[in-house]
Structures are given as structure tokens and as C-alpha cells.
Protein backbone atom coordinates (compact mmCIF):
# COMPACT_ATOMS: atom_id res chain seq x y z
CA UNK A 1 78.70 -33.04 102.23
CA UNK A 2 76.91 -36.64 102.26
CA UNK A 3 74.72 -36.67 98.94
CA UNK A 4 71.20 -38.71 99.41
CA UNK A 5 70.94 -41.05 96.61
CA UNK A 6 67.70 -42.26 94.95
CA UNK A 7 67.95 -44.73 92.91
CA UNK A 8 65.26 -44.65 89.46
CA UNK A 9 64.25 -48.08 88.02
CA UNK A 10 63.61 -47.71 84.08
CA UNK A 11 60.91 -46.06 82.56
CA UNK A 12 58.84 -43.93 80.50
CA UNK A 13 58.03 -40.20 80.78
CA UNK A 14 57.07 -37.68 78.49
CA UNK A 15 58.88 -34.07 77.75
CA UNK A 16 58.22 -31.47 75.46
CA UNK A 17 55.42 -29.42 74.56
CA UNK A 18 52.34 -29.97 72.33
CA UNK A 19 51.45 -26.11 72.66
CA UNK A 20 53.03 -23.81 70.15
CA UNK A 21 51.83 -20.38 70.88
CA UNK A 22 54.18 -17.70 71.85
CA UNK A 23 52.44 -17.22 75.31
CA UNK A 24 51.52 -20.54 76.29
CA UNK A 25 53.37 -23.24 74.47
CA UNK A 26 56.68 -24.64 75.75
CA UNK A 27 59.46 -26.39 73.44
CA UNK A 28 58.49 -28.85 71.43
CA UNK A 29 57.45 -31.68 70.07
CA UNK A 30 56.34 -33.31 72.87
CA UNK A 31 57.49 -36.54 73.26
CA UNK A 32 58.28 -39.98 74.92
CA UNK A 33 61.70 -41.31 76.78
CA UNK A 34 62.43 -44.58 77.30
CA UNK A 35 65.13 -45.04 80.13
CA UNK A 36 66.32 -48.81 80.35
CA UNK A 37 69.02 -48.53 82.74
CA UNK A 38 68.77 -48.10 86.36
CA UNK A 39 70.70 -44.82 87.78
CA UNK A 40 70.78 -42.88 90.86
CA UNK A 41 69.86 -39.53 91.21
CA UNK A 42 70.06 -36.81 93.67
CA UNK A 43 67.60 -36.02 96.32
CA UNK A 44 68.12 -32.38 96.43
CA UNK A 45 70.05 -30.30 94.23
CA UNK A 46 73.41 -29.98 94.85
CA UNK A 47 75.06 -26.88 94.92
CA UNK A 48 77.95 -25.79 92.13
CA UNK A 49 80.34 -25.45 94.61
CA UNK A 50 80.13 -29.17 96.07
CA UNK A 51 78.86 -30.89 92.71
CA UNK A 52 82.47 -29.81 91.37
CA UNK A 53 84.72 -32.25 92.92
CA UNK A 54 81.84 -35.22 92.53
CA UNK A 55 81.69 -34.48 88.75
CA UNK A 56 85.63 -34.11 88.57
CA UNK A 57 85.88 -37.76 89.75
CA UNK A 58 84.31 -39.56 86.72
CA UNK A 59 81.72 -41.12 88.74
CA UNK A 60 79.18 -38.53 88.71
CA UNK A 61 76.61 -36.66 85.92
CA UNK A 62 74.74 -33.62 85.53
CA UNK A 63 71.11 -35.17 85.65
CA UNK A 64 69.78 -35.20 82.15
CA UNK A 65 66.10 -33.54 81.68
CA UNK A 66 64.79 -36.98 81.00
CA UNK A 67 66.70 -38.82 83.82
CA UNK A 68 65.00 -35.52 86.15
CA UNK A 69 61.51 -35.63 85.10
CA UNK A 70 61.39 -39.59 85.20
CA UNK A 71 62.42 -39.55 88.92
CA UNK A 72 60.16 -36.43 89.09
CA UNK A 73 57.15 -38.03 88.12
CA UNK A 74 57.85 -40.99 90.11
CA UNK A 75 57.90 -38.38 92.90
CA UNK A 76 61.64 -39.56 93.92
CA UNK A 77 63.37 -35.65 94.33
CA UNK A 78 62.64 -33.50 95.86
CA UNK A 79 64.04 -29.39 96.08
CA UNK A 80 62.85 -25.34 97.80
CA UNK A 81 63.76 -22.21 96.21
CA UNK A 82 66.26 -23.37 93.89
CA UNK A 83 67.49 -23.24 90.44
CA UNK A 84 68.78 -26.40 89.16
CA UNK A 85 70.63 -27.01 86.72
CA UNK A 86 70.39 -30.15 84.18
CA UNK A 87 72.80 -31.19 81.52
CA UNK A 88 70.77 -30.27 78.16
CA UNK A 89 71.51 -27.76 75.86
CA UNK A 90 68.60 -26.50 73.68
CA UNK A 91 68.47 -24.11 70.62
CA UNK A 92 64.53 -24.08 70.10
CA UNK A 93 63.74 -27.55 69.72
CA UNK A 94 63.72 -31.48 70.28
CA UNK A 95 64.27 -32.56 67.20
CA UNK A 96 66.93 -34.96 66.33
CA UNK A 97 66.83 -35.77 69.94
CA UNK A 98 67.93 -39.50 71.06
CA UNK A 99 64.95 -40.63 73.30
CA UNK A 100 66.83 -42.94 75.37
CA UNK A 101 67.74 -41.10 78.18
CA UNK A 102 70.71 -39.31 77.19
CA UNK A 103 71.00 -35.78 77.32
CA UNK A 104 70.01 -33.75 74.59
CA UNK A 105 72.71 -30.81 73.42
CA UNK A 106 71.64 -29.31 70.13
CA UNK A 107 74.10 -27.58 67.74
CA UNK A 108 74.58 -23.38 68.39
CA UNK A 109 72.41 -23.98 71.71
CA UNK A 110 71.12 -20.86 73.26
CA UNK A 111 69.50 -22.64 76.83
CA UNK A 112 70.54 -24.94 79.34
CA UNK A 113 67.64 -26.51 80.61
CA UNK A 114 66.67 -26.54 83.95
CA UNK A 115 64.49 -26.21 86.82
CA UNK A 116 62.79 -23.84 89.38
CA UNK A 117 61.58 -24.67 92.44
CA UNK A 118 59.07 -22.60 94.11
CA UNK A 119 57.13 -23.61 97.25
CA UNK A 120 58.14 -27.61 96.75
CA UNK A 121 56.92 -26.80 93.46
CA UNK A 122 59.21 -27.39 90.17
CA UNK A 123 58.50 -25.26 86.65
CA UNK A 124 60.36 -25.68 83.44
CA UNK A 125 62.94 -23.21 83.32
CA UNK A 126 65.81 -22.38 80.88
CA UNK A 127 69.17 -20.46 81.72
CA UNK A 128 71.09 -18.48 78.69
CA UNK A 129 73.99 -19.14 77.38
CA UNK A 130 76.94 -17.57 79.41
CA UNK A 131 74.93 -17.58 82.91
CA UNK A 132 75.55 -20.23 85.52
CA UNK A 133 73.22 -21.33 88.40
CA UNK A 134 74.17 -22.46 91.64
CA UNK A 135 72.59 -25.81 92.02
CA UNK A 136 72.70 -28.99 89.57
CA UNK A 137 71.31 -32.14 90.05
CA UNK A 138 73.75 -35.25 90.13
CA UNK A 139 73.04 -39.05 88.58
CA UNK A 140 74.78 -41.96 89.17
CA UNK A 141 74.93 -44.19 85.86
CA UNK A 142 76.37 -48.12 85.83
CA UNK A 143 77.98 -49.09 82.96
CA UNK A 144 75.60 -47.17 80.73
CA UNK A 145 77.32 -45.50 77.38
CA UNK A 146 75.26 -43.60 74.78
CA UNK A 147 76.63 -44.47 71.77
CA UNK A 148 73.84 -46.71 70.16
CA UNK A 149 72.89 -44.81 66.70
CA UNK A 150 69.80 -47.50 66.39
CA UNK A 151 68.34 -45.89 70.14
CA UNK A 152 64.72 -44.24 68.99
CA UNK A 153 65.22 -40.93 67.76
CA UNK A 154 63.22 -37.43 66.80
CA UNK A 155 62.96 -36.72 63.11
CA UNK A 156 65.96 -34.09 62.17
CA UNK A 157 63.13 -31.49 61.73
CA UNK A 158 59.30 -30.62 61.85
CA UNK A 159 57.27 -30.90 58.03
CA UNK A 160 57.96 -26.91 57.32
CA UNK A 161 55.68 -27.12 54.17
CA UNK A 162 52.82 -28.29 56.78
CA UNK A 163 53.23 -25.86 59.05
CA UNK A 164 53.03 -22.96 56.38
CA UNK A 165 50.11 -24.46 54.79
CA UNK A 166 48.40 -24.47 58.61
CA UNK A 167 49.73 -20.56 59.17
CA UNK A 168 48.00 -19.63 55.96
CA UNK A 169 44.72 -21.42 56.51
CA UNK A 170 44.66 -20.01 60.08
CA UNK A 171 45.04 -16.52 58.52
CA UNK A 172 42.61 -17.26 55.66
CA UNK A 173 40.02 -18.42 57.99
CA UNK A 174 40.18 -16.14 61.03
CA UNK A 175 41.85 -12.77 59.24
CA UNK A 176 41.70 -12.42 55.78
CA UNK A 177 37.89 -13.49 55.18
CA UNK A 178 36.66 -11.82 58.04
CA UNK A 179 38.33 -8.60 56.65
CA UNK A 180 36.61 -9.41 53.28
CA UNK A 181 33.49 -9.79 54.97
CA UNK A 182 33.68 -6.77 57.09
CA UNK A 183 34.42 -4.47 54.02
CA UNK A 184 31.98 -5.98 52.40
CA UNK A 185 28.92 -4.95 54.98
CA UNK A 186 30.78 -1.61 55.50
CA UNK A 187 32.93 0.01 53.56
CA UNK A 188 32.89 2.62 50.82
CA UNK A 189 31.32 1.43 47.44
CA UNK A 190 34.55 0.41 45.30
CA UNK A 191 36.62 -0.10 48.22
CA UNK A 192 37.45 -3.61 48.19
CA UNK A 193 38.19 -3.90 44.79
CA UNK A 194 41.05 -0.63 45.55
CA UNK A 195 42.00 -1.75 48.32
CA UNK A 196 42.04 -5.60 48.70
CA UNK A 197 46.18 -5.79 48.89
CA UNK A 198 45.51 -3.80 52.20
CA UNK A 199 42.74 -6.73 53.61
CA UNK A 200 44.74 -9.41 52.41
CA UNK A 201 47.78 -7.78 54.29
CA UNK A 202 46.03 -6.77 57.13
CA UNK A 203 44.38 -10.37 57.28
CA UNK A 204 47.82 -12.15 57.14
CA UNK A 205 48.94 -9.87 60.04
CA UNK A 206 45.63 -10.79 62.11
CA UNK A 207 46.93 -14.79 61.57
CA UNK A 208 49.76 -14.34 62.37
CA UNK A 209 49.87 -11.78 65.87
CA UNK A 210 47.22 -14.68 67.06
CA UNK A 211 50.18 -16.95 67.51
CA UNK A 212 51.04 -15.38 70.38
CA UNK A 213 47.68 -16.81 72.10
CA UNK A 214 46.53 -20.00 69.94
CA UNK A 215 47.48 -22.36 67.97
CA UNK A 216 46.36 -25.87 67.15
CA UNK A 217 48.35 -28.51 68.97
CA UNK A 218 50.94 -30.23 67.57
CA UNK A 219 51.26 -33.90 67.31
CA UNK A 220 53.17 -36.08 70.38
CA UNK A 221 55.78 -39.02 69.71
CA UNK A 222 56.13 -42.25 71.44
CA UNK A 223 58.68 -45.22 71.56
CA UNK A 224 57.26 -47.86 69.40
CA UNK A 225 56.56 -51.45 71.42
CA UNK A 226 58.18 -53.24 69.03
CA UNK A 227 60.21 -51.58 66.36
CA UNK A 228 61.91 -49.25 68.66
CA UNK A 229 61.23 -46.65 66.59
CA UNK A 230 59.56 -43.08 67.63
CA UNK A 231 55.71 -42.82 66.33
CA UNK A 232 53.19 -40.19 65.99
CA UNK A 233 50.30 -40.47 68.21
């Protein structure tokens, strides 16, 4: 099989997901690549079968997610009705992630990442551990090694002690007073002062179950201009 080969200038694109509900969000944080090398990439998606003896032959790559989604939004690839497969291995999150292009395999993963196309149309897709899928998407790299420690990387972790302070302020403000509020205007005589464990408790579990529609968005990263560096924006 003859392999169409685009090739992808550098670049920036962004990945990830500023959306952390349980419905509606997508991994996060989201954040920006910056690809300085030119590669080439696959047109379509090349099936397991084939890809095998181009990989075994040191000149070919799995496609990493950002090397994908920077020809992607350049509008370079192109795929029907296939799952593809790309070379990143994800647990949960980004963090610690190089943002240079490389692909990004997290301790214990759980996913590979990859891609569904539907109609000519792509979605963010993930594959467990253990299953395969019959397409991949090849690269081409020259001369490009990923060994540079000083490339811009994710923090090693998200500010925990923020995000509980936010989870108990969202269930202060939207369950617990509400349920304060509500007792107060109709309940028994006596009742809140018996029972507030049981509106505290039952405003905690209001916070908390509307995760799985809303929550605020989280802040995106960039490559810094001139330190290199990744940024909040």
C-alpha cells in the first residue's frame, strides 16, 4: 500500500479541556503545543495490519495527539468511519505533559487516545487499556529527538487545596444555604436546630451531584513568547 504523505510546517494548537463536569468536560487542563519541527503525517489512517511493517522499519511513528490535531486544524487529514489510533497514553490528565510535540504517556495509563471519525467528522475518543483498534495514524519525523528536559512543560499537578476550597463554596452557595433557607420558610418549629447535620449533609451532596452538569471553567496554559515557559491565561 502507497501511504499519502502530508507534510505539517510548525505550529501551535491547543488540546485539552477547560470543562470539568462529569457530562460535558473532556480531559484537562487545556492547553497549548508548540511543534518546531516539520514532520509528515498521514492522509488517512492507516490500518494495523499495514502500519506494522512501516513502524517496524524505524522510519515511521504513531502520530502523537498534538502532531494529529495540529495537521487537523490546519485541515491537512483527512479520514470516514474509522477509529484511529494515536500514540498517547492518558491516566486522567495532562499534567506533567511536555508541550513540545511529543507524545504524552502518563504513569499507570488507563486510555490510549484517539480518534473517531463519523461522516468526515473527527471526535475525541479514548480506547482502554488492553483493546486495540484497527487504524493508526503514521508521522514522519527528521532528525527530531525528545529528550530536551528545558522543552515547556505542565505543572506535575493541579492546586488540590483550590479546587476543594471551589467544591465547598459551590456547595455552600448552591446546596447548603438554600437548604437552610428552605427549612427556614418551611419546616417544623425546632427543626433546624435538630436537624442541621442532615441540611449540611444533604447540601454537600446537592454540590457535589451538580458536577456532573456544571462547573466553573478551569484555567488554559500557553507557551510563553519568550521564556519558553507554560503560562496561565
Amino acid at each position: 500500500m502507497d501511504i499519502e504523505w502530508i507534510t505539517v510546517e510548525p505550529g501551535k494548537v491547543f488540546i485539552g479541556s477547560d470543562n470539568r463536569s462529569i457530562l460535558f468536560g473532556g480531559i484537562g487542563p487545556r492547553h497549548e503545543v508548540k511543534i518546531d519541527y516539520n514532520y509528515e503525517i498521514s492522509y488517512l489512517p492507516v490500518s494495523s495490519k499495514i502500519s506494522k511493517k512501516f513502524l517496524e522499519s524505524k522510519d515511521c511513528y504513531i502520530a502523537s495527539e498534538s502532531e494529529w490535531s495540529l495537521a487537523m486544524k490546519r485541515k491537512l487529514i483527512f479520514g470516514n468511519n474509522q477509529v484511529e489510533e494515536l500514540s498517547d497514553r492518558i491516566r486522567g490528565s495532562y499534567w506533567s505533559k511536555y508541550c513540545d510535540g511529543r507524545p504524552f504517556i502518563e504513569d499507570n495509563w488507563l486510555m490510549k487516545v484517539s480518534r473517531t471519525w463519523i461522516s468526515e467528522t473527527p471526535s475525541i475518543t479514548s480506547i482502554p487499556k488492553g483493546e486495540k483498534s484497527e487504524y493508526v495514524r503514521l508521522v514522519r519525523r527528521l532528525d527530531v529527538e525528545y529528550n530536551d528536559s528545558s522543552a515547556p512543560k505542565l505543572p506535575n499537578s493541579s492546586d488540590k487545596s483550590k479546587l476543594l476550597l471551589e467544591e465547598f463554596m459551590i456547595s455552600l452557595i448552591i446546596g447548603i444555604i438554600p437548604s437552610f433557607i428552605w427549612a427556614n420558610f418551611n419546616a417544623s418549629s425546632g427543626y433546624i436546630s435538630d436537624a442541621w447535620l442532615n441540611l449540611v449533609f444533604g447540601g454537600l451532596f446537592i454540590g457535589v451531584f451538580s458536577a456532573i452538569f456544571w462547573r466553573p471553567k478551569t484555567k488554559s496554559w500557553r507557551v510563553g513568547n519568550n521564556c519558553g515557559k507554560m503560562k496561565v491565561i
